[in-house]
Protein backbone atom coordinates (compact mmCIF):
# COMPACT_ATOMS: atom_id res chain seq x y z
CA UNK A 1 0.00 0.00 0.00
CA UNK A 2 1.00 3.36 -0.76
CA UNK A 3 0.24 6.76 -0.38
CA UNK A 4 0.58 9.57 -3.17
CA UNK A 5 1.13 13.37 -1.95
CA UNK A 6 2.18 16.40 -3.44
CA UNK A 7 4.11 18.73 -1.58
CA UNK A 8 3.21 22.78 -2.99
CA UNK A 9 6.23 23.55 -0.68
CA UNK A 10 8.93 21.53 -2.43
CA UNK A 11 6.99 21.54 -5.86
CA UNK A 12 7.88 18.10 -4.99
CA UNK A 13 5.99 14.46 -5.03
CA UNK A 14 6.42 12.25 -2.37
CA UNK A 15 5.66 8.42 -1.81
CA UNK A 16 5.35 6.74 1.37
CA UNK A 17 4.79 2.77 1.21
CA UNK A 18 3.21 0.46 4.26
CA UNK A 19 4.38 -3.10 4.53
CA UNK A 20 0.69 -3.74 5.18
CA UNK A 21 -2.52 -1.68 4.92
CA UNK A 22 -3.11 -0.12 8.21
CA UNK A 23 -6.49 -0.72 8.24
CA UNK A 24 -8.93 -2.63 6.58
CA UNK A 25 -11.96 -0.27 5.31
CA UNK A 26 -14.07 2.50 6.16
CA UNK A 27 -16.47 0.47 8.21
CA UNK A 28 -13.14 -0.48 10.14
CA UNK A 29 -12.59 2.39 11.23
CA UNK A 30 -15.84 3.68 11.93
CA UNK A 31 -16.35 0.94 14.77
CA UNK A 32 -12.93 1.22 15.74
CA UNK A 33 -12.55 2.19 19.34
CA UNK A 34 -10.05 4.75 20.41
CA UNK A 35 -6.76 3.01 21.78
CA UNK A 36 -6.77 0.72 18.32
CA UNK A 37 -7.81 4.14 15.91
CA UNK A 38 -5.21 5.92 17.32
CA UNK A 39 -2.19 2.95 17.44
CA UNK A 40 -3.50 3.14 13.35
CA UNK A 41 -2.70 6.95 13.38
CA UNK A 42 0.60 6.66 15.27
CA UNK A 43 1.82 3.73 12.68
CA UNK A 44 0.66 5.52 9.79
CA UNK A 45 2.83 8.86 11.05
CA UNK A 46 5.78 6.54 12.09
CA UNK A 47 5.77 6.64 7.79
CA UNK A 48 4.53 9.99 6.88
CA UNK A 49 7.17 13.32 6.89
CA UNK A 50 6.37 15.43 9.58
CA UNK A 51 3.92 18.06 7.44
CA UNK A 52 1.97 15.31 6.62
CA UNK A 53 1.01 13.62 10.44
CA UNK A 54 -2.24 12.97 11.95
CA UNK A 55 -2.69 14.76 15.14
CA UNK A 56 -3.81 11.97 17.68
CA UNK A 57 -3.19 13.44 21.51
CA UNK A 58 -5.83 13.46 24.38
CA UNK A 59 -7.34 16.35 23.07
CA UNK A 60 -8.44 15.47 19.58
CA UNK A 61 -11.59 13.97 18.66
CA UNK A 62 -12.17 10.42 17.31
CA UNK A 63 -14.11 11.72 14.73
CA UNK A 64 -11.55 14.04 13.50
CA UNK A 65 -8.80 11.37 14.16
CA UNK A 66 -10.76 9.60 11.40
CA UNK A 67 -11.43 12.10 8.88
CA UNK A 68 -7.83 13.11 8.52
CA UNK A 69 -6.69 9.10 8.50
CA UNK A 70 -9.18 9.30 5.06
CA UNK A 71 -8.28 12.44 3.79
CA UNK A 72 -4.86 10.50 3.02
């Protein structure tokens, strides 16, 4: 699996690769509870450049935890 971006900043397009899709589906992460949506979040930043991470701390929603995890 494998993730397309462009980056405006470095007029640049970057590639970042997963040994194994994070997640299965939406539907997987809809009925995902917290600890396991966010361990998805955390592995799929371990990957991304910095720019590109999914904000996951105490204070962030699950539902917003989600959207940006589909946005990519």
């Amino acid at each position: 699996v494998a993730l397309q971006t462009t980056s405006l900043s470095t007029d640049s397009i970057i590639i970042t690769s997963f040994q194994r899709a994070p997640f299965c589906c939406h539907e997987d992460l809809v009925t995902m509870p917290r600890p396991e949506l966010v361990q998805v979040a955390q592995n799929i930043n371990g990957r991304l450049p910095k720019a590109l991470q999914i904000a996951c701390g105490d204070d962030v929603e699950d539902a917003d935890i989600r959207g940006a995890i589909e946005v990519l």
